[in-house]
PDB file of N, CA and C in Angstrom:
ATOM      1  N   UNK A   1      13.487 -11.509   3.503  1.00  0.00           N
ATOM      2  CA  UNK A   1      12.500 -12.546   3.734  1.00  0.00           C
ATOM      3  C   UNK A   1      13.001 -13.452   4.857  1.00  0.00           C
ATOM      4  N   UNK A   2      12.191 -14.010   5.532  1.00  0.00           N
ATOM      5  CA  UNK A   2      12.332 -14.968   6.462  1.00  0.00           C
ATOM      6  C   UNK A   2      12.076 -15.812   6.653  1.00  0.00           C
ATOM      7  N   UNK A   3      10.827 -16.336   6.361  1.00  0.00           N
ATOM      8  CA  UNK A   3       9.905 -17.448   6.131  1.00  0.00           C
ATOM      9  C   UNK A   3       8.903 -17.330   5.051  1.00  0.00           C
ATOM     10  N   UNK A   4       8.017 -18.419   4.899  1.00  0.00           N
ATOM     11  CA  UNK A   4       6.953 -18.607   4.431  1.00  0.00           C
ATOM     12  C   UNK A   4       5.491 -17.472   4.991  1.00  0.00           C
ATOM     13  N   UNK A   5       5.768 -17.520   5.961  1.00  0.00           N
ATOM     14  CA  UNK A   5       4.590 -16.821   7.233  1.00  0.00           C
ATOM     15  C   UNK A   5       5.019 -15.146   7.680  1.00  0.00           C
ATOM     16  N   UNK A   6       6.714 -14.949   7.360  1.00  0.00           N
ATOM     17  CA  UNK A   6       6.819 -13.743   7.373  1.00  0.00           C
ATOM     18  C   UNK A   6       7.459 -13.017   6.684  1.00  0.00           C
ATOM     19  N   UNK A   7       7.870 -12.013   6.974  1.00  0.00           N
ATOM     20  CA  UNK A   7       8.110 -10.938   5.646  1.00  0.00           C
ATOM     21  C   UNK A   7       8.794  -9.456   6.556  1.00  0.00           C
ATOM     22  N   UNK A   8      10.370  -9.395   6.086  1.00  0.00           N
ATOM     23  CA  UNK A   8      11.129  -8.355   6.743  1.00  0.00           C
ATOM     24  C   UNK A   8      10.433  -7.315   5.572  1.00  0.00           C
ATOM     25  N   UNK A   9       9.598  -6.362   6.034  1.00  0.00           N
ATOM     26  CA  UNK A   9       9.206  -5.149   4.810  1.00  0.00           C
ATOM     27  C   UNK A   9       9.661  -3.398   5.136  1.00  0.00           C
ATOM     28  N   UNK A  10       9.383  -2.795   4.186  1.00  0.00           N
ATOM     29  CA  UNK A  10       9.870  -1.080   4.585  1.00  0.00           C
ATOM     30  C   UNK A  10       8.415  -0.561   3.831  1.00  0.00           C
ATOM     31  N   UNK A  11       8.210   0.860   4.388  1.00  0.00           N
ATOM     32  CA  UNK A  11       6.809   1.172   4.454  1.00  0.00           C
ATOM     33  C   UNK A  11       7.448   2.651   4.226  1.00  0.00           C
ATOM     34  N   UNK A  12       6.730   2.651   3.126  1.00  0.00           N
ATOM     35  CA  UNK A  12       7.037   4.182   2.327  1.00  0.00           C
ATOM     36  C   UNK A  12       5.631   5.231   2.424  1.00  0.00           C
ATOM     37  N   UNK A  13       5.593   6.395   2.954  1.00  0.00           N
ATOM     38  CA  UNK A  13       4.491   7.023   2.332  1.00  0.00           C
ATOM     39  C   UNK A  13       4.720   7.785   1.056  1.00  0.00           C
ATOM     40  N   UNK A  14       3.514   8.497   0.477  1.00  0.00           N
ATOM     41  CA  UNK A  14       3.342   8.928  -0.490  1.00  0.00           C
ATOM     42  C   UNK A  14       3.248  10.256  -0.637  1.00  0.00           C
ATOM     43  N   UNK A  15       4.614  11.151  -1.380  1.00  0.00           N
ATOM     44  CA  UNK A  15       4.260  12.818  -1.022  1.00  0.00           C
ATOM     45  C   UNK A  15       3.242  13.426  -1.663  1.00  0.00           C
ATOM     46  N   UNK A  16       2.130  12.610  -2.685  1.00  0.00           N
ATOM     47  CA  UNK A  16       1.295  13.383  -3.463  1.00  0.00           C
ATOM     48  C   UNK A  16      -0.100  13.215  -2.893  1.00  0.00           C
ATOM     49  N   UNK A  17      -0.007  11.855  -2.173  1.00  0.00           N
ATOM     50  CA  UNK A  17      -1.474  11.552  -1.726  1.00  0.00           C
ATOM     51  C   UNK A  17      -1.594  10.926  -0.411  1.00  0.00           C
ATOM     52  N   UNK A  18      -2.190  12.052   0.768  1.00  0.00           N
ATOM     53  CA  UNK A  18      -1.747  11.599   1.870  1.00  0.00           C
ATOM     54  C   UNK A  18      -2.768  10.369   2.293  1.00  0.00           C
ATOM     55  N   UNK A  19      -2.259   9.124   2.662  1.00  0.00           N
ATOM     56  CA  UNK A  19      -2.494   8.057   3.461  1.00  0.00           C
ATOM     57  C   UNK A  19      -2.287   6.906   2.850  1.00  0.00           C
ATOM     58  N   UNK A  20      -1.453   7.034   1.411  1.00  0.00           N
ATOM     59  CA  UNK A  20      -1.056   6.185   0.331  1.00  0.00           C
ATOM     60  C   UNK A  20       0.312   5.886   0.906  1.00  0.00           C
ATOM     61  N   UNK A  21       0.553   4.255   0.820  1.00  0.00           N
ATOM     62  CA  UNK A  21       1.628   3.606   1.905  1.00  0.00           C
ATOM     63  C   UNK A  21       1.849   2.712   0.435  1.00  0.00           C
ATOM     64  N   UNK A  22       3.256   2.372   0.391  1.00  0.00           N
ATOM     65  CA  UNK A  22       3.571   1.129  -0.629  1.00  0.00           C
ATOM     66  C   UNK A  22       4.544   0.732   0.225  1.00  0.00           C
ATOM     67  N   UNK A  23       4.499  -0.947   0.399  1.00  0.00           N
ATOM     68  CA  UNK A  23       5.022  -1.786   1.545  1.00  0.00           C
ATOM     69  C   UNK A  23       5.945  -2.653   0.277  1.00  0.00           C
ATOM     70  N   UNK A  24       7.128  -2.680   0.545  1.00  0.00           N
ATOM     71  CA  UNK A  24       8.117  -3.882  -0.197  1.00  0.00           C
ATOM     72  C   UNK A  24       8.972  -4.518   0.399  1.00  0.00           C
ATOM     73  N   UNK A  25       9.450  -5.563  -0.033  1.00  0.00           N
ATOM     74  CA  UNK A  25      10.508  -6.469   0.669  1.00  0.00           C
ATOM     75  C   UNK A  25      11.579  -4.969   1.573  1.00  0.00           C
ATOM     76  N   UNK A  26      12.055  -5.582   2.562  1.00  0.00           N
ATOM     77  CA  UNK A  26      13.197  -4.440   2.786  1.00  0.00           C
ATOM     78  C   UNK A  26      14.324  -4.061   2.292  1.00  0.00           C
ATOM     79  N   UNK A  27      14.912  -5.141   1.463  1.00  0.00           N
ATOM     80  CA  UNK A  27      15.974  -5.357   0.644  1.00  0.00           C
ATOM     81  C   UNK A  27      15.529  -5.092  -0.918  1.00  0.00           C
ATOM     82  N   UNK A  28      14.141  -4.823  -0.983  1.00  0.00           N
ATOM     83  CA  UNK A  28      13.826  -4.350  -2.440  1.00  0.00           C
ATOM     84  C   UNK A  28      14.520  -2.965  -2.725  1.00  0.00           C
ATOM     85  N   UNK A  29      15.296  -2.858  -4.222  1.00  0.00           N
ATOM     86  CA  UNK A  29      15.459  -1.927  -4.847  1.00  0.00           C
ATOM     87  C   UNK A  29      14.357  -1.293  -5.453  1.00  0.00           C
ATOM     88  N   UNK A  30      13.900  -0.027  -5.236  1.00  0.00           N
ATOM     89  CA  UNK A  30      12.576   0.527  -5.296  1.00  0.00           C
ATOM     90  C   UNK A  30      13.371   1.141  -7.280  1.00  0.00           C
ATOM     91  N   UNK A  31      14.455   1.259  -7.715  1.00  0.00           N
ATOM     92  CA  UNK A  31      14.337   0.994  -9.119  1.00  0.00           C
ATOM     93  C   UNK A  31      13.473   0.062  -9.860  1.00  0.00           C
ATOM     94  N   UNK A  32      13.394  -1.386  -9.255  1.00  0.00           N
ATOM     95  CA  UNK A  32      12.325  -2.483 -10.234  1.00  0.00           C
ATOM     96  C   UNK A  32      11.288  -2.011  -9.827  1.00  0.00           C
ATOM     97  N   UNK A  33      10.277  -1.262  -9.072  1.00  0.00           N
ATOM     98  CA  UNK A  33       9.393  -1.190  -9.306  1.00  0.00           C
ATOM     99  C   UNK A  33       8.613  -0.597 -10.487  1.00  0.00           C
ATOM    100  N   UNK A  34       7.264  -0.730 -11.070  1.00  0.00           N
ATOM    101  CA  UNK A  34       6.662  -0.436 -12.092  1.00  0.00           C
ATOM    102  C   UNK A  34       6.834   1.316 -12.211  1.00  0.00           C
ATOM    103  N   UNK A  35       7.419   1.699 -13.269  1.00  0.00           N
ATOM    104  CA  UNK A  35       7.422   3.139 -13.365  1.00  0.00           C
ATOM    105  C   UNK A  35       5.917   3.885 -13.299  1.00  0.00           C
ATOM    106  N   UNK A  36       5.185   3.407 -13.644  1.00  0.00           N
ATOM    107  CA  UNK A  36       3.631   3.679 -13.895  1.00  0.00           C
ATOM    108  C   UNK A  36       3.120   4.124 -12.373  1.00  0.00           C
ATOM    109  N   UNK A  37       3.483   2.846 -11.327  1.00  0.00           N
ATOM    110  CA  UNK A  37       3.247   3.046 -10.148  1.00  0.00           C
ATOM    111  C   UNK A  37       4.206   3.994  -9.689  1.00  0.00           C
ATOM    112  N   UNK A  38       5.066   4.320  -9.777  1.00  0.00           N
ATOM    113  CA  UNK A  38       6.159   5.660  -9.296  1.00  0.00           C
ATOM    114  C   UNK A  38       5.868   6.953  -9.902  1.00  0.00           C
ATOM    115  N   UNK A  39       4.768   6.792 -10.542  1.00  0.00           N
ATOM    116  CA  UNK A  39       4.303   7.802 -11.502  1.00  0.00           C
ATOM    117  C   UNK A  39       3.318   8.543 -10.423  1.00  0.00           C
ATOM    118  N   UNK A  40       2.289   7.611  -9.681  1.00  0.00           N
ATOM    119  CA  UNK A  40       1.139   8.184  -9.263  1.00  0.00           C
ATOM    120  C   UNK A  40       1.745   8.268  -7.636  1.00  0.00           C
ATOM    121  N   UNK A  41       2.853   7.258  -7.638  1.00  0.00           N
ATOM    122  CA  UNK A  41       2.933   7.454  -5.883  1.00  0.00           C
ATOM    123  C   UNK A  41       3.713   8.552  -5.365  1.00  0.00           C
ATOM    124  N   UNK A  42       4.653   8.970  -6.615  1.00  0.00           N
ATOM    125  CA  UNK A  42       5.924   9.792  -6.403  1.00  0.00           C
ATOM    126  C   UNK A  42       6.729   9.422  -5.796  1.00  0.00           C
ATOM    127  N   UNK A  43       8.242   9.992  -5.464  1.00  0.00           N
ATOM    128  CA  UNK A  43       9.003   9.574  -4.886  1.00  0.00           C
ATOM    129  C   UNK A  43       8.720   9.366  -3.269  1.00  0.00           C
ATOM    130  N   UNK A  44       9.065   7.717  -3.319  1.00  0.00           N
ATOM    131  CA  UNK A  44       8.444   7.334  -2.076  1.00  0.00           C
ATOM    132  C   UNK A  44       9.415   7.985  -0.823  1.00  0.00           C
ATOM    133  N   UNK A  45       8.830   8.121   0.429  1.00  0.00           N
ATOM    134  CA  UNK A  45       9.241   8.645   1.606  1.00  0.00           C
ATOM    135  C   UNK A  45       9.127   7.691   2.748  1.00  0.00           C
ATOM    136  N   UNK A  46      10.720   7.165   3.216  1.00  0.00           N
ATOM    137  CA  UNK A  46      10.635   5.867   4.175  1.00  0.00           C
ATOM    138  C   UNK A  46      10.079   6.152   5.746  1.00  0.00           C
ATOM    139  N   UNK A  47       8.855   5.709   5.771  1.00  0.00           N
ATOM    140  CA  UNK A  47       8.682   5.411   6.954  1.00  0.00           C
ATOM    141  C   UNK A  47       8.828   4.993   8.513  1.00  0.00           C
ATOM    142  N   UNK A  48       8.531   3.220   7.744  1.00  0.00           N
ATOM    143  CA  UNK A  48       9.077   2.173   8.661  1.00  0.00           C
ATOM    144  C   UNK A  48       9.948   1.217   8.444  1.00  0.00           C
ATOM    145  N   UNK A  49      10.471   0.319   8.995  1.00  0.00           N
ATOM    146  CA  UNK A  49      10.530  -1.196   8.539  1.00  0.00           C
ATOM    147  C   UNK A  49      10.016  -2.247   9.953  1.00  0.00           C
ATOM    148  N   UNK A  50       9.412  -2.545   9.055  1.00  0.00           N
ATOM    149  CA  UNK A  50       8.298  -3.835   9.867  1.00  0.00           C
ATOM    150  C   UNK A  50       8.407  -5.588   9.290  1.00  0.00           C
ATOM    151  N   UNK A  51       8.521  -6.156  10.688  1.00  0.00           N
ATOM    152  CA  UNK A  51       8.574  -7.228  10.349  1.00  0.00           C
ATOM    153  C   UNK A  51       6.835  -7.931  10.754  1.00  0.00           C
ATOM    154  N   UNK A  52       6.690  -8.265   9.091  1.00  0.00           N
ATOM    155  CA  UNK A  52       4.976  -8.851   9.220  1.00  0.00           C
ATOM    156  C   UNK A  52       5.166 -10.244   9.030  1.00  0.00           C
ATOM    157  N   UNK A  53       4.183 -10.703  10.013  1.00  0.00           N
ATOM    158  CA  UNK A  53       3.804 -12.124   9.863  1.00  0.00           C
ATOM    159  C   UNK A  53       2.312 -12.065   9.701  1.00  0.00           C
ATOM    160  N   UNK A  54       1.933 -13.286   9.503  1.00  0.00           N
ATOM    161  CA  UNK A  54       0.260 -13.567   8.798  1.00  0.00           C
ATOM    162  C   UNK A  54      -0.668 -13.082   9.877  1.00  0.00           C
ATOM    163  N   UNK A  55       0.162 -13.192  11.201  1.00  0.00           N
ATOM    164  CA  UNK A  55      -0.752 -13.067  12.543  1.00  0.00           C
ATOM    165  C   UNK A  55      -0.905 -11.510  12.904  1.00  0.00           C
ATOM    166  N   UNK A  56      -0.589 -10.440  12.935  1.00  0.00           N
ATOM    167  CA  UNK A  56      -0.071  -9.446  12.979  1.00  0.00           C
ATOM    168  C   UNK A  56      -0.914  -8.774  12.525  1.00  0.00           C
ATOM    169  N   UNK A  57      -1.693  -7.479  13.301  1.00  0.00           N
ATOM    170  CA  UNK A  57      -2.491  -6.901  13.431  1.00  0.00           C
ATOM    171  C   UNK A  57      -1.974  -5.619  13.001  1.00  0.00           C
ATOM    172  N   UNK A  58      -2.941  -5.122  11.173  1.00  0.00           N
ATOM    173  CA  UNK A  58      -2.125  -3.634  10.749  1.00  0.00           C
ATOM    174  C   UNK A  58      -3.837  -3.407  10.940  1.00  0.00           C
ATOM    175  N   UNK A  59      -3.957  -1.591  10.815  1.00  0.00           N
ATOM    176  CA  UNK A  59      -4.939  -1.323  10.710  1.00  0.00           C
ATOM    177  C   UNK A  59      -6.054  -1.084   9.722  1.00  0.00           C
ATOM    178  N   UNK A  60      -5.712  -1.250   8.630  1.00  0.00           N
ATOM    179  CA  UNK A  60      -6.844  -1.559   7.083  1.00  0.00           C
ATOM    180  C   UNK A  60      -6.254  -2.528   6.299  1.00  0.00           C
ATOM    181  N   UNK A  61      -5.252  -3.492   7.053  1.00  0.00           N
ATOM    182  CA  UNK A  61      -5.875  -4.621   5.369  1.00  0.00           C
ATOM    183  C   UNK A  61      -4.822  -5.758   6.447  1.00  0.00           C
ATOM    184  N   UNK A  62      -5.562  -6.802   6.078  1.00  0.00           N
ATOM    185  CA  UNK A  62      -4.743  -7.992   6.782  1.00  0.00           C
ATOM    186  C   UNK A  62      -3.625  -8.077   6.219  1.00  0.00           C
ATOM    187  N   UNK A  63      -2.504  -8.307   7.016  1.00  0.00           N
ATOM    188  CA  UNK A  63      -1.256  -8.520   6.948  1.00  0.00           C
ATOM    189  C   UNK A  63      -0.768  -9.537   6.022  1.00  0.00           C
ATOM    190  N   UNK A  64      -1.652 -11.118   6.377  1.00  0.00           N
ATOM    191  CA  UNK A  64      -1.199 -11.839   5.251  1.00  0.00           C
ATOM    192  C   UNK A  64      -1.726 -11.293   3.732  1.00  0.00           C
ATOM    193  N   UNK A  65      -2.928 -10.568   3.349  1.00  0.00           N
ATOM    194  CA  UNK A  65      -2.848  -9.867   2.162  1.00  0.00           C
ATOM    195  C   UNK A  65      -1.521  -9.317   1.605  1.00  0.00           C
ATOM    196  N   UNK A  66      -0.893  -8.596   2.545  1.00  0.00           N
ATOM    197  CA  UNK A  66       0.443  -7.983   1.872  1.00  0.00           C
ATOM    198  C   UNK A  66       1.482  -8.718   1.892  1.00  0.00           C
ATOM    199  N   UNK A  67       1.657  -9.597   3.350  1.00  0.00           N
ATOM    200  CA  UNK A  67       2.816 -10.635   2.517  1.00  0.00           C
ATOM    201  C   UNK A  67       2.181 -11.452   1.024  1.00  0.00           C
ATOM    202  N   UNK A  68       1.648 -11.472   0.917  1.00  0.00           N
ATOM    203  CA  UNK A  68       1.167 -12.587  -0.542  1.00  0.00           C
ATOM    204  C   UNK A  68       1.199 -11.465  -1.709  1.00  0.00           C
ATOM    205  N   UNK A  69       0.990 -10.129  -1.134  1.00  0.00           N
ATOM    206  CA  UNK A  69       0.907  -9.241  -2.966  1.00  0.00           C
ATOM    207  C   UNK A  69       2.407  -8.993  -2.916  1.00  0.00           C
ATOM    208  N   UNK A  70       3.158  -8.877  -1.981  1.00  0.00           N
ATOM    209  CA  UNK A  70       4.317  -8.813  -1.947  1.00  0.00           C
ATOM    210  C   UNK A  70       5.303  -9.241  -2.513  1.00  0.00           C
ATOM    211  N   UNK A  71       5.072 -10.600  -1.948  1.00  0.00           N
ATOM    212  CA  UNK A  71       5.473 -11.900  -3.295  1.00  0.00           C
ATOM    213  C   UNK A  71       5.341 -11.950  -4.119  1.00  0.00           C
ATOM    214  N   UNK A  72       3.834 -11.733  -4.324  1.00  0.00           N
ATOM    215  CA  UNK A  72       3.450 -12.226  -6.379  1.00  0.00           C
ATOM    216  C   UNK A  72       4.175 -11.497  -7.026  1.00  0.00           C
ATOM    217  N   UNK A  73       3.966  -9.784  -6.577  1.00  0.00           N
ATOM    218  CA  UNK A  73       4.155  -8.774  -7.625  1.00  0.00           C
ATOM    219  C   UNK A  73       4.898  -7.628  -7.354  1.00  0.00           C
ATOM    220  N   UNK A  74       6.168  -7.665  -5.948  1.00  0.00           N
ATOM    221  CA  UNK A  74       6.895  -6.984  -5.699  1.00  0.00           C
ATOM    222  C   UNK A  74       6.771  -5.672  -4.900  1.00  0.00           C
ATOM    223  N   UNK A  75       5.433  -5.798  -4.601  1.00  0.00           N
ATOM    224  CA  UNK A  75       5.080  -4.958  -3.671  1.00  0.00           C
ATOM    225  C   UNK A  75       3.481  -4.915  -2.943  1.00  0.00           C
ATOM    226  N   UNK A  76       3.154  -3.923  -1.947  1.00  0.00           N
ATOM    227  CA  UNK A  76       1.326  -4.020  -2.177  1.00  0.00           C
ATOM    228  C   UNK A  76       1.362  -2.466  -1.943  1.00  0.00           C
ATOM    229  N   UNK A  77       0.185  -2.067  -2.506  1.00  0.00           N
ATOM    230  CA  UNK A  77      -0.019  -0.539  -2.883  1.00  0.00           C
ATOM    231  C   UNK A  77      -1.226  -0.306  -1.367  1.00  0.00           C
ATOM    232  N   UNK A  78      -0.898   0.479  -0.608  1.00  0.00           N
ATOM    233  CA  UNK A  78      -1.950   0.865   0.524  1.00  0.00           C
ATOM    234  C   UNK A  78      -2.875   2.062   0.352  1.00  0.00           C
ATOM    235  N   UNK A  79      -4.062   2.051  -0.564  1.00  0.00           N
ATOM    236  CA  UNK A  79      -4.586   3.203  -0.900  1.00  0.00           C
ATOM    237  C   UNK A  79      -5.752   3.933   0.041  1.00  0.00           C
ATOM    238  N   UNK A  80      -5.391   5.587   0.316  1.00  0.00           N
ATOM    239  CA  UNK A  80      -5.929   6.283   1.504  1.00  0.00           C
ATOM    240  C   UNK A  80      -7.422   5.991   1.551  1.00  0.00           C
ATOM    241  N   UNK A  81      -7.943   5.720   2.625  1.00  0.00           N
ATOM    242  CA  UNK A  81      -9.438   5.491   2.889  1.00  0.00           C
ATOM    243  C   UNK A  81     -10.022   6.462   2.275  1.00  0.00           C
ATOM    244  N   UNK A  82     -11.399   5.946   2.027  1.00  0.00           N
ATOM    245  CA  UNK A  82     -12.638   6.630   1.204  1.00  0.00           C
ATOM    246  C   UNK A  82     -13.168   7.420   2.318  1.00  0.00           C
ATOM    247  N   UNK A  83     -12.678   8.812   2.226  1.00  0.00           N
ATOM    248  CA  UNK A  83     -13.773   9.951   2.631  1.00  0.00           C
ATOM    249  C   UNK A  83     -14.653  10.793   1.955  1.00  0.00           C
ATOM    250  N   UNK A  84     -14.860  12.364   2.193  1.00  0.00           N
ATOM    251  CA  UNK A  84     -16.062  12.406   2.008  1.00  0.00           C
ATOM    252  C   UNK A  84     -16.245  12.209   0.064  1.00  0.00           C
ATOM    253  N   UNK A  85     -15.065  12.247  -0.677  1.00  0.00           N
ATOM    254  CA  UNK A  85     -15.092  11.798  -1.906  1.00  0.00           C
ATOM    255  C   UNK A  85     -16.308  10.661  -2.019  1.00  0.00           C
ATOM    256  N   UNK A  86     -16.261   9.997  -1.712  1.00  0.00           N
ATOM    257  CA  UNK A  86     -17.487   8.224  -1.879  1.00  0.00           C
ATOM    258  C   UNK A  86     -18.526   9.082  -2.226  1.00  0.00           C
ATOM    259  N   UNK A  87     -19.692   9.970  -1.233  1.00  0.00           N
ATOM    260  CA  UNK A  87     -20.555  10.010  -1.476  1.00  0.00           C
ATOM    261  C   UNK A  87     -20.806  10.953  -2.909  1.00  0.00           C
ATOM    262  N   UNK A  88     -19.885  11.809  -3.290  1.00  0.00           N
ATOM    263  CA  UNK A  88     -20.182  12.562  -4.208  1.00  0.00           C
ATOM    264  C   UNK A  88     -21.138  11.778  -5.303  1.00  0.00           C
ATOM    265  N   UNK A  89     -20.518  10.616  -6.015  1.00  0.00           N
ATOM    266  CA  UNK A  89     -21.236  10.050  -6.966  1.00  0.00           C
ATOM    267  C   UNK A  89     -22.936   9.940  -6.732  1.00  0.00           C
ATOM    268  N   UNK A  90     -23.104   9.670  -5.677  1.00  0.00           N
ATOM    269  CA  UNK A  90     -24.663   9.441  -5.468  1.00  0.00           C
ATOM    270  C   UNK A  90     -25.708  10.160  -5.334  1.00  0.00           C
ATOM    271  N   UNK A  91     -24.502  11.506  -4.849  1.00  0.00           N
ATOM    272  CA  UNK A  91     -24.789  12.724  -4.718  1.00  0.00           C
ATOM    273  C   UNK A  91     -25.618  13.332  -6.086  1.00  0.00           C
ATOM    274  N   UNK A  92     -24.671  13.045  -6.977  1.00  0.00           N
ATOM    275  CA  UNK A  92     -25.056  13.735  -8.372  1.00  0.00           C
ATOM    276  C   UNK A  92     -25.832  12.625  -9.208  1.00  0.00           C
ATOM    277  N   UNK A  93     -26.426  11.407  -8.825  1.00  0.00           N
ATOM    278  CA  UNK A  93     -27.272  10.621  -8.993  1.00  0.00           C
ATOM    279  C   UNK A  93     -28.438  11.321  -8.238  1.00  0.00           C
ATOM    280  N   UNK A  94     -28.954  11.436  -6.877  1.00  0.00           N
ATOM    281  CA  UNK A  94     -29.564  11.846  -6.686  1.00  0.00           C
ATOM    282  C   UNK A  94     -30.260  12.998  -7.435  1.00  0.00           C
ATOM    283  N   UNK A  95     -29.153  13.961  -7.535  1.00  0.00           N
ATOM    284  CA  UNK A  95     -29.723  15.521  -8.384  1.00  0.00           C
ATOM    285  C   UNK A  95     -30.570  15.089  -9.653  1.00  0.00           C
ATOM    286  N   UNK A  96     -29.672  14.273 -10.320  1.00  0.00           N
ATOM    287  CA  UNK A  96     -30.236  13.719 -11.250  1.00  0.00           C
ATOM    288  C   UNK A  96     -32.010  13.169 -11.684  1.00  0.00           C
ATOM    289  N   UNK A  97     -31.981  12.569 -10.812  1.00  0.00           N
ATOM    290  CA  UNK A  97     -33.392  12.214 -10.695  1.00  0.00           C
ATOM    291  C   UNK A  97     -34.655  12.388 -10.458  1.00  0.00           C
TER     292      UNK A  97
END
């Protein structure tokens, strides 16, 4: 940690689900994290390490979002964008009707 405004982090992907990122302090021991969540992410695979500040331009979720889930709750979970999965549901609503 560095400040209030920024955040030394490491950026793990996910070997089970590709575009699933979990971002934690850099100095976090990835032991405390929730087993539940190590359950679905699998053993994480190091990326990056990035230093985020509030100003700092990522590409799907504002930066200060993850410094703040970071803090609260020891990490933030980056889950892969909605493709063509989304429409299915409406899909089978439609049939339905």
């Amino acid at each position: 940690m560095i400040d209030d405004h920024r955040l030394l982090c490491s950026i793990f992907r996910s070997p089970k689900r590709e575009g699933m990122y979990l971002y934690v302090r850099r100095d976090q021991d990835l032991r405390e994290l929730p087993e539940a969540l190590l359950k679905v992410f699998g053993v994480p695979v190091h990326s990056m390490d990035l230093l985020l500040s509030a100003e700092k331009k990522l590409a799907r979720v504002e930066a200060a979002k993850v410094i703040a889930q970071i803090r609260e709750q020891g990490f933030f979970l980056q889950m892969p964008p909605q493709d063509h999965e989304e429409p299915l549901p409406l899909a089978r609503k439609n049939r339905d009707a």
